[in-house]
Each structure stands twice: as structure tokens, then as C-alpha cells.
N, C-alpha and C. Protein backbone atom coordinates (compact mmCIF):
# COMPACT_ATOMS: atom_id res chain seq x y z
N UNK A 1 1.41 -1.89 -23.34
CA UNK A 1 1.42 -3.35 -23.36
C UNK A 1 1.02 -3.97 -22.04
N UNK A 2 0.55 -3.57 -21.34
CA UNK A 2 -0.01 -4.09 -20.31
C UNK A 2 -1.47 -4.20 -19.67
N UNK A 3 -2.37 -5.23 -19.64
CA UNK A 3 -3.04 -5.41 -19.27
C UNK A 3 -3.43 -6.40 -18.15
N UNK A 4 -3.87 -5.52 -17.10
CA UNK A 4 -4.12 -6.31 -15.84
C UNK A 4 -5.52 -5.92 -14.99
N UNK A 5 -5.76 -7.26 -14.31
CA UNK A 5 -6.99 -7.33 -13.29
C UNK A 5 -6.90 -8.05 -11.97
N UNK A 6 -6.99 -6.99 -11.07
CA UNK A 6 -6.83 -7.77 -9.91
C UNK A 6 -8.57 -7.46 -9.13
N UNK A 7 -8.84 -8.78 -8.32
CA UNK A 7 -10.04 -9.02 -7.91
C UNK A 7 -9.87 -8.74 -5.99
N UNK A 8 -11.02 -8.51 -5.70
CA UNK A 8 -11.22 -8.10 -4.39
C UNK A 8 -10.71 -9.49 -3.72
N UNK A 9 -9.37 -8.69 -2.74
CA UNK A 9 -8.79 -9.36 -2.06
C UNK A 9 -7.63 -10.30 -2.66
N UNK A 10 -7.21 -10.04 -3.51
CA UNK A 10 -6.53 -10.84 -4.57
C UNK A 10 -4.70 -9.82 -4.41
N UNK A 11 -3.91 -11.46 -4.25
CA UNK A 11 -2.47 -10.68 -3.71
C UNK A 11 -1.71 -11.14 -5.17
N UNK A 12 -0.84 -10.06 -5.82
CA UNK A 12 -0.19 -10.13 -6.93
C UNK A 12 1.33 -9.57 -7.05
N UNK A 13 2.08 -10.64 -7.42
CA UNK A 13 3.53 -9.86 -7.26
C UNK A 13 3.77 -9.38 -8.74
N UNK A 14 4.81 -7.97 -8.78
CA UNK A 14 5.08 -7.74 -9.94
C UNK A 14 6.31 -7.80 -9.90
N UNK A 15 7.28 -8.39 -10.99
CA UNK A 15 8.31 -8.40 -10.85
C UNK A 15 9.22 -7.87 -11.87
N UNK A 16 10.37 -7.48 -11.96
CA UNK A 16 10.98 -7.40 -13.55
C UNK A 16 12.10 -6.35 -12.98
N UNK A 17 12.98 -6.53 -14.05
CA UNK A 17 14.72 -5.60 -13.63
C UNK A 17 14.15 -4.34 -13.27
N UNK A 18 15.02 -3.46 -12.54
CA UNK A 18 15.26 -2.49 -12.44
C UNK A 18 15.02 -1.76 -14.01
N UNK A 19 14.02 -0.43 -14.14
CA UNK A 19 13.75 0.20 -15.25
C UNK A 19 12.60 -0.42 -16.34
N UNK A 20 12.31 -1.43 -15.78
CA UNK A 20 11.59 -2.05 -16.80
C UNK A 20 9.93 -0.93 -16.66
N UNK A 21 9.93 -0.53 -15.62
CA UNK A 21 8.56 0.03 -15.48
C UNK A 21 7.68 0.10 -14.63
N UNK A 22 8.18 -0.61 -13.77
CA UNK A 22 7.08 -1.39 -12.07
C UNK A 22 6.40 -0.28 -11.74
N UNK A 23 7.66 0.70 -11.43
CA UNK A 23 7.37 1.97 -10.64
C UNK A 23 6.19 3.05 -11.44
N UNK A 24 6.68 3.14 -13.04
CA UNK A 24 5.68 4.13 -13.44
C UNK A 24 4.31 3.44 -13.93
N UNK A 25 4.09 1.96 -13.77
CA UNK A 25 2.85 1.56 -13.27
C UNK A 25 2.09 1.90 -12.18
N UNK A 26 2.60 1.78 -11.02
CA UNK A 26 1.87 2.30 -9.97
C UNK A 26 1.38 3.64 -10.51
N UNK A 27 2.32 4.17 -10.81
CA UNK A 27 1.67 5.57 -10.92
C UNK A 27 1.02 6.13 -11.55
N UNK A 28 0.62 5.28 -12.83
CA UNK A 28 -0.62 5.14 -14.06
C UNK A 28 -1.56 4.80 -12.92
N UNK A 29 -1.55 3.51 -12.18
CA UNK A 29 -2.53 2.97 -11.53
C UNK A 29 -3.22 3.93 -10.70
N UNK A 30 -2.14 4.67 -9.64
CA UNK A 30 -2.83 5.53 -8.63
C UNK A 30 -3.01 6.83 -9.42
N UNK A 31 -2.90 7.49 -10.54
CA UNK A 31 -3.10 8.54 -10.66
C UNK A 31 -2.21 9.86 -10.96
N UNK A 32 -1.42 9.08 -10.75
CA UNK A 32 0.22 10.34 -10.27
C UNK A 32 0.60 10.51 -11.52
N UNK A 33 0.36 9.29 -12.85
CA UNK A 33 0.84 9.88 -13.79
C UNK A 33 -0.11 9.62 -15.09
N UNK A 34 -0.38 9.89 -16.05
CA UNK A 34 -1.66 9.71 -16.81
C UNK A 34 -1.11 8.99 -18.01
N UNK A 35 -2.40 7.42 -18.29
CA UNK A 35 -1.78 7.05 -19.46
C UNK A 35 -1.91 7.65 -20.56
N UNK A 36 -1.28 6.97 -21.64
CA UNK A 36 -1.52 7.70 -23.18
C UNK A 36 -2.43 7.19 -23.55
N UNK A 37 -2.90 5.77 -23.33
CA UNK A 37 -3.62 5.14 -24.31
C UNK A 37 -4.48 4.22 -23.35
N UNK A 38 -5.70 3.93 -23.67
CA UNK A 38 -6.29 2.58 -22.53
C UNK A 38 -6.59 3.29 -21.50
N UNK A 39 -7.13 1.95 -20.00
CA UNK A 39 -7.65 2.93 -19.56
C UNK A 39 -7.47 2.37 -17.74
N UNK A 40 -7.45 2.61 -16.61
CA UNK A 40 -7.37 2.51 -15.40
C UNK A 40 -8.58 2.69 -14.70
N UNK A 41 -9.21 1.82 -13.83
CA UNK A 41 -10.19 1.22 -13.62
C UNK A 41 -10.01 1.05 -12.28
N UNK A 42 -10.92 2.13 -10.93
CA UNK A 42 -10.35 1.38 -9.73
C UNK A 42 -11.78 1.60 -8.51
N UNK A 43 -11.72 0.39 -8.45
CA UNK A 43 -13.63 0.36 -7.69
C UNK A 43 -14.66 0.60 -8.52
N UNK A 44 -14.31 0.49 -9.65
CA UNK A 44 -15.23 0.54 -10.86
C UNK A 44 -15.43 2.20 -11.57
N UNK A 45 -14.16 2.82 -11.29
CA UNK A 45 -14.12 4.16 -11.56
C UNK A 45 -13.08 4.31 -12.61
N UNK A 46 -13.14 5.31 -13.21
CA UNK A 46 -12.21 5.04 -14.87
C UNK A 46 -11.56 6.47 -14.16
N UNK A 47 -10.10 6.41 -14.41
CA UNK A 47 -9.50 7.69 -13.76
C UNK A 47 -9.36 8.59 -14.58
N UNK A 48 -9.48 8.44 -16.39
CA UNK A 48 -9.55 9.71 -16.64
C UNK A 48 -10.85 10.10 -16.79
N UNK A 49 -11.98 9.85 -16.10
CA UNK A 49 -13.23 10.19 -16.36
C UNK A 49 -13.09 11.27 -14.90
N UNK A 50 -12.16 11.34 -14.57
CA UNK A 50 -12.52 12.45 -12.49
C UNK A 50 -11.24 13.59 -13.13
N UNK A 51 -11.65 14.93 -12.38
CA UNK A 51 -11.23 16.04 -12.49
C UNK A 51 -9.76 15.56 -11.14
N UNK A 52 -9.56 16.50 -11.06
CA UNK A 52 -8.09 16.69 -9.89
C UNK A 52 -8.70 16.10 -8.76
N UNK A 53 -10.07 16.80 -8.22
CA UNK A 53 -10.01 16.96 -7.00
C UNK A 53 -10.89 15.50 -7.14
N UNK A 54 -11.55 14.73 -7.75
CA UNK A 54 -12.37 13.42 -7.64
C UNK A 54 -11.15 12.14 -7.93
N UNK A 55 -9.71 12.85 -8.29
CA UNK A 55 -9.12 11.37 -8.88
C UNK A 55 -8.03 11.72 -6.81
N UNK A 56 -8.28 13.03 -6.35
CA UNK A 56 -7.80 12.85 -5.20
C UNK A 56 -8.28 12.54 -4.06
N UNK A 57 -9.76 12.61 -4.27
CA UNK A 57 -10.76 11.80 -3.30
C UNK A 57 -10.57 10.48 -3.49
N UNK A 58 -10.44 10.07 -4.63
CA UNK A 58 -10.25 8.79 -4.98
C UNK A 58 -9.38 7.67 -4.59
N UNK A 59 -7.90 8.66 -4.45
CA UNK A 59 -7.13 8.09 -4.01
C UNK A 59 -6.76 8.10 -2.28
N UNK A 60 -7.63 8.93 -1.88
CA UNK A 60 -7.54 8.75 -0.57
C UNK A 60 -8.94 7.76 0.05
N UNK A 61 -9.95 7.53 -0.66
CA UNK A 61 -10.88 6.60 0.08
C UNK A 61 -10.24 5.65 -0.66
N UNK A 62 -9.89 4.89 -1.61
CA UNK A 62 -9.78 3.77 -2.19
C UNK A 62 -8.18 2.87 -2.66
N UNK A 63 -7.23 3.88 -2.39
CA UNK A 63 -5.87 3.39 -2.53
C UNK A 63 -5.43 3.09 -1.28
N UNK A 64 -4.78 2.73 -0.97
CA UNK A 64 -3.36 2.60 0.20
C UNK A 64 -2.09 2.47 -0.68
N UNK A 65 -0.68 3.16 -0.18
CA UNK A 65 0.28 3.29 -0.88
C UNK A 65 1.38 2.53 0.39
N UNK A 66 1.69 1.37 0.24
CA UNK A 66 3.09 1.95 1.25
C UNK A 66 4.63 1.20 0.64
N UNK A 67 5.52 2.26 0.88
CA UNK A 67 6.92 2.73 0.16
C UNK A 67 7.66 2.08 0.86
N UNK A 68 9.03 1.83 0.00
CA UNK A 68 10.06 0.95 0.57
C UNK A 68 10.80 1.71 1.90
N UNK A 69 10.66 3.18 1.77
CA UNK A 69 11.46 4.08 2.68
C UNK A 69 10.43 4.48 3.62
N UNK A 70 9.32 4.05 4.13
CA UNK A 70 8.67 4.48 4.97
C UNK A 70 7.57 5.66 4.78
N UNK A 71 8.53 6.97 4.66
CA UNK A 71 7.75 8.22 4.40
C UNK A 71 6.79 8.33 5.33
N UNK A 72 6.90 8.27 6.46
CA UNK A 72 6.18 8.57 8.21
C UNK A 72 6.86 9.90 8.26
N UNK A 73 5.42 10.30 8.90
CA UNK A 73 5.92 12.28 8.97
C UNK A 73 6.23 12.22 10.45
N UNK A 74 7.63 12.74 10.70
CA UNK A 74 8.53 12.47 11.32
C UNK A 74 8.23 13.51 12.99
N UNK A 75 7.30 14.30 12.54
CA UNK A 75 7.08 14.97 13.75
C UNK A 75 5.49 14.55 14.60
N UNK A 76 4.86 13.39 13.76
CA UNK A 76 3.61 12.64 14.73
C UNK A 76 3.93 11.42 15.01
N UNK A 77 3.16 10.94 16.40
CA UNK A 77 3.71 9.72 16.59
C UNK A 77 3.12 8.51 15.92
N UNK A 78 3.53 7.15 15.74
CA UNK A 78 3.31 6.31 15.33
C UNK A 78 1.49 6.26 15.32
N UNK A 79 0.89 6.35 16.27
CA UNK A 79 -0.82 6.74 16.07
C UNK A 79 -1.29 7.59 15.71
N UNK A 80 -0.33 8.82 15.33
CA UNK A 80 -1.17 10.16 14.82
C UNK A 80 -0.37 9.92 13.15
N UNK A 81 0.38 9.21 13.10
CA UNK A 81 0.69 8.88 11.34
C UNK A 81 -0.65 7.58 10.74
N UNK A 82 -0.81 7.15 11.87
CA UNK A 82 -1.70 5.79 11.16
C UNK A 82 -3.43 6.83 11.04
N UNK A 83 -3.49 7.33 11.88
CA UNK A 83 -4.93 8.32 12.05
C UNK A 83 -4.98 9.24 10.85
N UNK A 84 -3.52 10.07 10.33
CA UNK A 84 -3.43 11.15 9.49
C UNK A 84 -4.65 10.87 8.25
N UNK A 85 -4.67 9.52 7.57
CA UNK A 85 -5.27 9.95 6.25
C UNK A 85 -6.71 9.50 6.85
N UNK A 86 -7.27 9.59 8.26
CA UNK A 86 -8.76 9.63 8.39
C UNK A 86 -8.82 10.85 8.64
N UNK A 87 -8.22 12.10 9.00
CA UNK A 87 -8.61 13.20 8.95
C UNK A 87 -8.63 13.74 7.71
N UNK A 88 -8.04 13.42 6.78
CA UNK A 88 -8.05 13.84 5.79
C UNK A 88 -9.61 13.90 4.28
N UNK A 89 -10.15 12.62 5.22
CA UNK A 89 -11.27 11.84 4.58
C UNK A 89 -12.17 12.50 5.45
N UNK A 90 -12.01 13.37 6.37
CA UNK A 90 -13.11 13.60 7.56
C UNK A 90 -13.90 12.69 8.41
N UNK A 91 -13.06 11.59 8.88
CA UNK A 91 -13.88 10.89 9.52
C UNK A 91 -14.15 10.85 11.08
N UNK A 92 -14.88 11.08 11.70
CA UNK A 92 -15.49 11.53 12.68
C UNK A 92 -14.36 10.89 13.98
N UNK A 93 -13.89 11.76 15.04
CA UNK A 93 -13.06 11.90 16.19
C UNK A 93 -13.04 10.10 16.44
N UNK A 94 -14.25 9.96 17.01
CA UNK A 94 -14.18 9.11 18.00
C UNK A 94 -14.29 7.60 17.06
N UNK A 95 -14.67 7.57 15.77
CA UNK A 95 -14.51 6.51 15.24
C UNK A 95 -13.16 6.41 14.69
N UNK A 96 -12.68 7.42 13.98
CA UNK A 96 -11.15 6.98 13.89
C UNK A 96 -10.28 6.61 15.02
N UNK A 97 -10.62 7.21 16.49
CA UNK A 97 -10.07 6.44 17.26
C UNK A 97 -9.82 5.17 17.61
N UNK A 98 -11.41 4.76 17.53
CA UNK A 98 -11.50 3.56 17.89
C UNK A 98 -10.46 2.46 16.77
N UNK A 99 -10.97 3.42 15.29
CA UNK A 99 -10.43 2.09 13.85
C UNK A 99 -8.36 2.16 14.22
N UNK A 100 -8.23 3.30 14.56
CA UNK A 100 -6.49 3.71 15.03
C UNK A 100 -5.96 2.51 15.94
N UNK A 101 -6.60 2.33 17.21
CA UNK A 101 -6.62 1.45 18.46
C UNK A 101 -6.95 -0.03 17.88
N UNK A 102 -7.61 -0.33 16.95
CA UNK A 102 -7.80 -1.44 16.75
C UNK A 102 -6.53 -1.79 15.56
N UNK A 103 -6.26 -1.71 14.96
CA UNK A 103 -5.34 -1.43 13.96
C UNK A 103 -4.15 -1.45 14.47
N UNK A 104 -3.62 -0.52 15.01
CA UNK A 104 -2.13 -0.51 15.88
C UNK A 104 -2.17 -1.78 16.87
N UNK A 105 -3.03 -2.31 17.42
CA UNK A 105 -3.48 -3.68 17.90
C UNK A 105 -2.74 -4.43 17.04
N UNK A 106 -3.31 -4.60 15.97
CA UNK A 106 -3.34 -5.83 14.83
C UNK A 106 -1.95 -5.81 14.29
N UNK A 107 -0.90 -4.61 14.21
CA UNK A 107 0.17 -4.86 13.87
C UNK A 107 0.98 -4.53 15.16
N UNK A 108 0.87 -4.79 16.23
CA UNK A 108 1.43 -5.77 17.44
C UNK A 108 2.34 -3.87 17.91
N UNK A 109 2.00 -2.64 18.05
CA UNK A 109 2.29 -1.52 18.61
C UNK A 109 1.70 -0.81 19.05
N UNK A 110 1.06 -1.27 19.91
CA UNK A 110 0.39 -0.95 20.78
C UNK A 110 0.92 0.36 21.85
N UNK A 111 2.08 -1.00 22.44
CA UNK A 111 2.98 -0.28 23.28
C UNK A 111 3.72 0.83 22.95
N UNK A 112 3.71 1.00 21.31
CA UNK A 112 4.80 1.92 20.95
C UNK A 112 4.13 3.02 20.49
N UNK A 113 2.39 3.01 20.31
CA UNK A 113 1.86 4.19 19.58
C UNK A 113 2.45 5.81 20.16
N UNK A 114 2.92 5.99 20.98
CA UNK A 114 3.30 7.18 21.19
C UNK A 114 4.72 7.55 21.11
N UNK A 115 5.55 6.64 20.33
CA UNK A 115 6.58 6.96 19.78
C UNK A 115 6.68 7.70 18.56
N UNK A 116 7.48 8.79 18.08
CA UNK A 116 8.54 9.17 16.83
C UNK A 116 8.69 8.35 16.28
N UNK A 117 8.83 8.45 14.80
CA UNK A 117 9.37 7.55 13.90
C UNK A 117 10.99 7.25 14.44
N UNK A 118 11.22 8.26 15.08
CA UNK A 118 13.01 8.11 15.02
C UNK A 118 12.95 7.30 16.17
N UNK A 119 12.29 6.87 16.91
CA UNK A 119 12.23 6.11 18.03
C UNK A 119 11.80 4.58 17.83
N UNK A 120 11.88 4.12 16.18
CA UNK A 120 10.91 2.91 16.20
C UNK A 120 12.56 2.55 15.55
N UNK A 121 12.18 1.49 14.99
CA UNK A 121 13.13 0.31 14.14
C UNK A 121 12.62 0.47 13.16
N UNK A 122 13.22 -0.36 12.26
CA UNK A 122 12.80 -0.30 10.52
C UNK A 122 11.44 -1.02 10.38
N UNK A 123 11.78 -2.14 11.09
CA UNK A 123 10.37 -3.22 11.09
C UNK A 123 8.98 -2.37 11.61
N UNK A 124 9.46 -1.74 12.92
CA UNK A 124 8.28 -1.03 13.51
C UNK A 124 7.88 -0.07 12.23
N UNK A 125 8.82 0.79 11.54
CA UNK A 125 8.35 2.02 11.09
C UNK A 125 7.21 1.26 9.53
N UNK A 126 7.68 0.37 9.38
CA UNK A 126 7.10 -0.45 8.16
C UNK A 126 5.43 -0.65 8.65
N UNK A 127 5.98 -1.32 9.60
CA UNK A 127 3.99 -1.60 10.40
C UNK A 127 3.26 -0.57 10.76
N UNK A 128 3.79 0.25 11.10
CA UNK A 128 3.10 1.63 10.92
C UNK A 128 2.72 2.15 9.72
N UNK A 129 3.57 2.37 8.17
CA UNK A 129 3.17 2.61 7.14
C UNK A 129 2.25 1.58 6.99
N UNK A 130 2.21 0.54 7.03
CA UNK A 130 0.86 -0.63 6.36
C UNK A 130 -0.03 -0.10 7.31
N UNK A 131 -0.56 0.10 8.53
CA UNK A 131 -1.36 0.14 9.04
C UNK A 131 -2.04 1.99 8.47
N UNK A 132 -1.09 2.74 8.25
CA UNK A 132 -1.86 3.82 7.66
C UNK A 132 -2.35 4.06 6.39
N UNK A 133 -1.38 2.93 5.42
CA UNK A 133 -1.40 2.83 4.51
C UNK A 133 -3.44 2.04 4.29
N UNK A 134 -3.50 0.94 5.24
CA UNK A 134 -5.57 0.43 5.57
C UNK A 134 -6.04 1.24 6.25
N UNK A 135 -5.67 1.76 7.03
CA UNK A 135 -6.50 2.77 7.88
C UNK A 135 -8.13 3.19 7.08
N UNK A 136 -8.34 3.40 6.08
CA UNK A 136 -9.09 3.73 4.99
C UNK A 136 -9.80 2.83 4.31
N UNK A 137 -9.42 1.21 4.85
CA UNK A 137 -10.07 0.30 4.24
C UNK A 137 -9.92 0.51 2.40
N UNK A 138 -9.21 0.78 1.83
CA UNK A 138 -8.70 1.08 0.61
C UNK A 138 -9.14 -0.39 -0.51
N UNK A 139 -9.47 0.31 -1.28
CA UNK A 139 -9.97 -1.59 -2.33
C UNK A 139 -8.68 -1.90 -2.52
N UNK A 140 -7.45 -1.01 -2.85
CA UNK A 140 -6.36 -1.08 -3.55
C UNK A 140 -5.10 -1.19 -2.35
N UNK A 141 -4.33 -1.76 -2.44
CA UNK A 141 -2.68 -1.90 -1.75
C UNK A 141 -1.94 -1.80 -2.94
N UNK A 142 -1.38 -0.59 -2.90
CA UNK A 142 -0.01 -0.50 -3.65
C UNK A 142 1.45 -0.58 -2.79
N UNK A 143 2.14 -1.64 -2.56
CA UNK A 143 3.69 -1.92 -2.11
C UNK A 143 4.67 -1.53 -3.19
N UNK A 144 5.32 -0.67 -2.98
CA UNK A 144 6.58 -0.69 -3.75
C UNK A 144 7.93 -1.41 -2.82
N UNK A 145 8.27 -2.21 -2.97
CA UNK A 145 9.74 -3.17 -2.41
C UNK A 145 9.03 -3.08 -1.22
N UNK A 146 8.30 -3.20 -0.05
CA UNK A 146 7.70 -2.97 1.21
C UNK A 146 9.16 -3.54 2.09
N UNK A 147 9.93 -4.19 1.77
CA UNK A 147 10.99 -5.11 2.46
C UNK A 147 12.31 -4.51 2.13
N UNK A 148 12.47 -3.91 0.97
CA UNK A 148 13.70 -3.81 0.11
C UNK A 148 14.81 -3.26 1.51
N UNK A 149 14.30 -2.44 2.55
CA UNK A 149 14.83 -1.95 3.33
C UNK A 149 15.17 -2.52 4.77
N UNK A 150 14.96 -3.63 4.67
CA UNK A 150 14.50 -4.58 5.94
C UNK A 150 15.19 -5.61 6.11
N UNK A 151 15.70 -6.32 7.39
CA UNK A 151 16.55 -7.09 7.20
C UNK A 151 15.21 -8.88 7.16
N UNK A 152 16.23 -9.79 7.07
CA UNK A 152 14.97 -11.05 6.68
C UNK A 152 13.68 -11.18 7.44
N UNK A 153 14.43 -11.00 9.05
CA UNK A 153 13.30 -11.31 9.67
C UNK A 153 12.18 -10.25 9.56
N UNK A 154 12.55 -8.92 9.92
CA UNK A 154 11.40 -7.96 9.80
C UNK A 154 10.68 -8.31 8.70
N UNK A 155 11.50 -8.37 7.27
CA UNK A 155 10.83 -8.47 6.30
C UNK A 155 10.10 -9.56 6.22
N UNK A 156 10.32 -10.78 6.65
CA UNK A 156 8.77 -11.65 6.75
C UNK A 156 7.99 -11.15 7.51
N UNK A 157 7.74 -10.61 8.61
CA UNK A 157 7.00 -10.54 9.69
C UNK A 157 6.36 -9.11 8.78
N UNK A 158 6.71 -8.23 7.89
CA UNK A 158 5.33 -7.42 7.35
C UNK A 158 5.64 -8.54 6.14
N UNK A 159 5.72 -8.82 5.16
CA UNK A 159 5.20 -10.04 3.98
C UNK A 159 3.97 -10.60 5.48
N UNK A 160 4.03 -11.42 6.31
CA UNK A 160 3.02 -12.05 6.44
C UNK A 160 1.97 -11.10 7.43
N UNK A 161 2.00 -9.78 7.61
CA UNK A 161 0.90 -8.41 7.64
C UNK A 161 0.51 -8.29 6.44
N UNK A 162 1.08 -8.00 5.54
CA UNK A 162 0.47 -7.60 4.69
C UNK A 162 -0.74 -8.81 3.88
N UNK A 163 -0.30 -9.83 4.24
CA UNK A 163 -1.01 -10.80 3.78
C UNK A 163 -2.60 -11.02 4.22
N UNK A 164 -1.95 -11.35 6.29
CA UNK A 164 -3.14 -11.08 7.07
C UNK A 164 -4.10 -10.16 6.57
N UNK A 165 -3.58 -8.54 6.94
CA UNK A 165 -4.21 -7.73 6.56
C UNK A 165 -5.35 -8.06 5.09
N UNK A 166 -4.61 -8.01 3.92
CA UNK A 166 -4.79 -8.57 2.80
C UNK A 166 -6.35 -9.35 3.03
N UNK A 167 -5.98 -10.48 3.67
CA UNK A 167 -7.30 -11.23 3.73
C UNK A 167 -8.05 -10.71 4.48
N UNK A 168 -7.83 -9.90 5.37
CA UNK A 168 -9.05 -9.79 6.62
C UNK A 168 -9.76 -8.49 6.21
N UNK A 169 -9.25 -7.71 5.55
CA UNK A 169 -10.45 -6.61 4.80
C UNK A 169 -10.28 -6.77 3.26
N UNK A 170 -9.98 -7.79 2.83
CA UNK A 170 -10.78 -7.87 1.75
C UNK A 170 -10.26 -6.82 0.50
N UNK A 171 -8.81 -6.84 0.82
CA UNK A 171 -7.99 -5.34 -0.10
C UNK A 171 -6.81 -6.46 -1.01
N UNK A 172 -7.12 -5.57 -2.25
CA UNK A 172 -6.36 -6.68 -3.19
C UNK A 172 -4.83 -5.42 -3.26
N UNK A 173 -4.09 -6.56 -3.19
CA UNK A 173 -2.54 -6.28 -3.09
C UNK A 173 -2.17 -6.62 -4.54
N UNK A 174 -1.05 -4.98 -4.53
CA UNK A 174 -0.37 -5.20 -5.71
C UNK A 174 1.37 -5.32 -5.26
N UNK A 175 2.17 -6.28 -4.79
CA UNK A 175 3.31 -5.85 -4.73
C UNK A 175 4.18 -5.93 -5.51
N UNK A 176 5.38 -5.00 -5.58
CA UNK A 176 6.42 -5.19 -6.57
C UNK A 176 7.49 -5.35 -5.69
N UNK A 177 8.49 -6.43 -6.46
CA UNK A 177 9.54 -6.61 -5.26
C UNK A 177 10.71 -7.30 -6.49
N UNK A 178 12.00 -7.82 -5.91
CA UNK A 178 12.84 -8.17 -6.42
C UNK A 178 13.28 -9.26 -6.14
N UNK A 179 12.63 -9.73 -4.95
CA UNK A 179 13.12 -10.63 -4.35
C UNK A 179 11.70 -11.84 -4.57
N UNK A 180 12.05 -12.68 -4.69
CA UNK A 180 11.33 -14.37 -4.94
C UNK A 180 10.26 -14.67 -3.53
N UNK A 181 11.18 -14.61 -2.43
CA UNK A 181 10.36 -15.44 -1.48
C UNK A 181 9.39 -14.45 -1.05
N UNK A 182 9.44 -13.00 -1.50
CA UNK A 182 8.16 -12.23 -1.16
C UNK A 182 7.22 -12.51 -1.98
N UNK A 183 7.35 -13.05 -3.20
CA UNK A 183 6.03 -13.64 -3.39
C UNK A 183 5.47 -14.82 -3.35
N UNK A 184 5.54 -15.54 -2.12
CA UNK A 184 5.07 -16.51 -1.53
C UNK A 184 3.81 -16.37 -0.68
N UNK A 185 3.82 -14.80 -0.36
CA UNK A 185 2.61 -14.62 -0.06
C UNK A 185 1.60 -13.84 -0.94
N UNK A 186 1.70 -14.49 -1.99
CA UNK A 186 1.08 -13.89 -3.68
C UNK A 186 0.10 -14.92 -4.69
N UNK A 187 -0.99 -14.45 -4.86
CA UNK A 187 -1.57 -15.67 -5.49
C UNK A 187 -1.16 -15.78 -7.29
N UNK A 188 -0.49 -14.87 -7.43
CA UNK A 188 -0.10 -14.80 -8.93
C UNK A 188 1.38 -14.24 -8.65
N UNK A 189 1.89 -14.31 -9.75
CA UNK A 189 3.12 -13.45 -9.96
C UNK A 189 3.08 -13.18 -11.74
N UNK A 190 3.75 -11.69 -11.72
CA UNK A 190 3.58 -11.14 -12.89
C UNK A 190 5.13 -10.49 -13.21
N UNK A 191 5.28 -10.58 -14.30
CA UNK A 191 6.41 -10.26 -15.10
C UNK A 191 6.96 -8.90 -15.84
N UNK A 192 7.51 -7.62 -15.58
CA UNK A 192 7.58 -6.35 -16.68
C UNK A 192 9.13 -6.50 -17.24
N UNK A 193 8.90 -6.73 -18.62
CA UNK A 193 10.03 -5.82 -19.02
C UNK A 193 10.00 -5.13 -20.33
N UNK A 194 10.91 -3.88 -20.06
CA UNK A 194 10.61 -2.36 -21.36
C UNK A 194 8.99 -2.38 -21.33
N UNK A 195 8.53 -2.15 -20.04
CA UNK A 195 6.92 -0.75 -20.35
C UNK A 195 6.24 -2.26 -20.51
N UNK A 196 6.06 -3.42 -20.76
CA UNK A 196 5.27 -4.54 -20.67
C UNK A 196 4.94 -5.72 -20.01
N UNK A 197 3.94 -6.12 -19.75
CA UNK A 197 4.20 -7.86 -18.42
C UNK A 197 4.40 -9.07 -20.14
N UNK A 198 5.04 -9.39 -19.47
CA UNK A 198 5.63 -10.91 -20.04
C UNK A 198 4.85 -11.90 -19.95
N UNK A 199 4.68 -11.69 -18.51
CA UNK A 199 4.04 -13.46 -18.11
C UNK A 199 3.56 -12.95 -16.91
């Protein structure tokens, strides 16, 4: 029961109780879990038309994922977690440097790139996941609760990154959240409940 389209650069909240489904959307969306019926569509690519290894290329040039709990690998520092998924894509030394440095710029840690995750704050460790989460210039932003873990202030200060971000490369945001005033930085808001959007 769900049908959706989001357009380049286009910010969308999803909302709905606990269980209704938010979560195993994303994961139809990115790949992680396969629908039964219909079909998923991302940069103009149909995901059950790619084998393993093309729906995992896929999701590393064209998704960004970032999680309510962070999930920063705990033994690189804040610039070698935002760099991780350009090595992964093979992208050449000295340009991921440069895109790393400009980026950790833009979400204001500069000073902190050579910290541990265990050395940041919640807010910091968040701006680090969004920033690795674009690193890749991704068509797609998937947020699950990006805030759920955050106290108000942090949590506006990434709501209005993710937004920035959002507009300035041109990456359409999907967030799911529970809370109202995060989607203020949303040009739609959308509705699930039992496996369907409402409204």
C-alpha cells in the first residue's frame, strides 16, 4: 500500500506509531529487504533488476543512511569515518581528501577531526554520521529518528544540517521521526500505519 516519489532535492517526513512500518520501508527502499510486489526505483534504477553486487554498488554511490545511534566505527577518527565510504567507492587519495576537509568544514569539526567517537558528544557524533552519510554525494538521504537520541538543542542544530546539506547538493531527504517540529524542515509530511501511508 504504499506509493511514493521523492524529487531531486526534495525533504519528506515520514511519520506513524511505532510498528506501523517506517523502518521496513527504508529497507525495501535501500535494498536490505526485497519487496513482494511493485517496484523501487532509485536514480532511475529498478532494484530488482541488479544482482547483489550492482544493488551494493548502488547503495554505496547513491544512498546515504544515517541512524538514530550513530554507528561510527569506533576505532577511526571522526575524518577517517567521514572518508570510510570513499574508499570503499575507490575514490582517488587526494580528492577524497580534499571532499573530507571540505565537508568536516561544513559541519563546523574541523577542530575535532582527529578525535574517537568516544571523544565527541552526541551532537558531534551525529555530524559526523551526516557528513559520511554525503560524503558520496548520494541522490538518496535515508534518516531514521536522526534526533531521537539528542537532546533539543543538538537536535535542531543537525535538523537544520541536514536541511543545509539537503539543499546544497541537491540530495532528496527521506526522514522518519516521531517528533512534529522535525518536520519543519520538510517540504511534505507523510503518514504509515499497518504496512501503508495514509496521508
Amino acid at each position: 500500500g504504499v506509493d511514493l516519489e521523492l524529487n531531486s532535492g526534495e525533504r519528506v517526513a515520514l511519520m506513524g506509531p511505532s510498528g506501523s512500518g517506517k523502518s521496513t520501508l527504508l529497507n525495501c527502499i535501500c535494498g536490505i529487504e526485497q519487496v513482494d510486489s511493485g517496484e523501487v526505483r532509485i536514480a532511475g534504477r529498478s532494484l530488482g533488476d541488479l544482482n547483489g553486487k550492482e544493488l551494493e554498488q548502488l547503495r554505496r554511490k547513491s544512498i546515504g543512511y544515517v541512524f538514530q545511534s550513530f554507528h561510527l566505527l569506533p576505532t577511526l577518527t571522526a575524518f577517517e569515518n567521514i572518508e570510510f565510504p570513499t574508499q570503499l567507492i575507490g575514490m582517488e587519495k587526494e580528492e577524497r581528501m580534499e571532499k573530507v576537509q571540505q565537508l568536516i568544514e561544513s559541519v563546523g569539526l574541523a577542530d575535532r577531526s582527529t578525535h574517537l567517537p568516544d571523544a565527541l558528544s552526541g551532537g558531534e557524533r551525529q555530524r559526523v554520521a551526516i557528513a559520511r552519510a554525503l560524503i558520496h554525494r548520494p541522490a538518496l538521504l535515508l534518516a531514521d529518528e536522526p534526533t531521537g537520541s539528542l537532546d533539543t538543542e543538538n537536535g535542531n542544530q543537525v535538523l537544520k544540517l541536514l536541511k543545509t546539506l539537503s539543499i546544497e547538493h541537491g540530495v532528496a531527504l527521506l526522514l522518519v521521526t516521531h517528533d512534529h517540529a522535525s518536520t519543519a524542515i520538510c517540504d511534505r509530511v507523510i503518514s504509515m500505519r499497518d504496512g501503508t501511508l495514509v496521508s
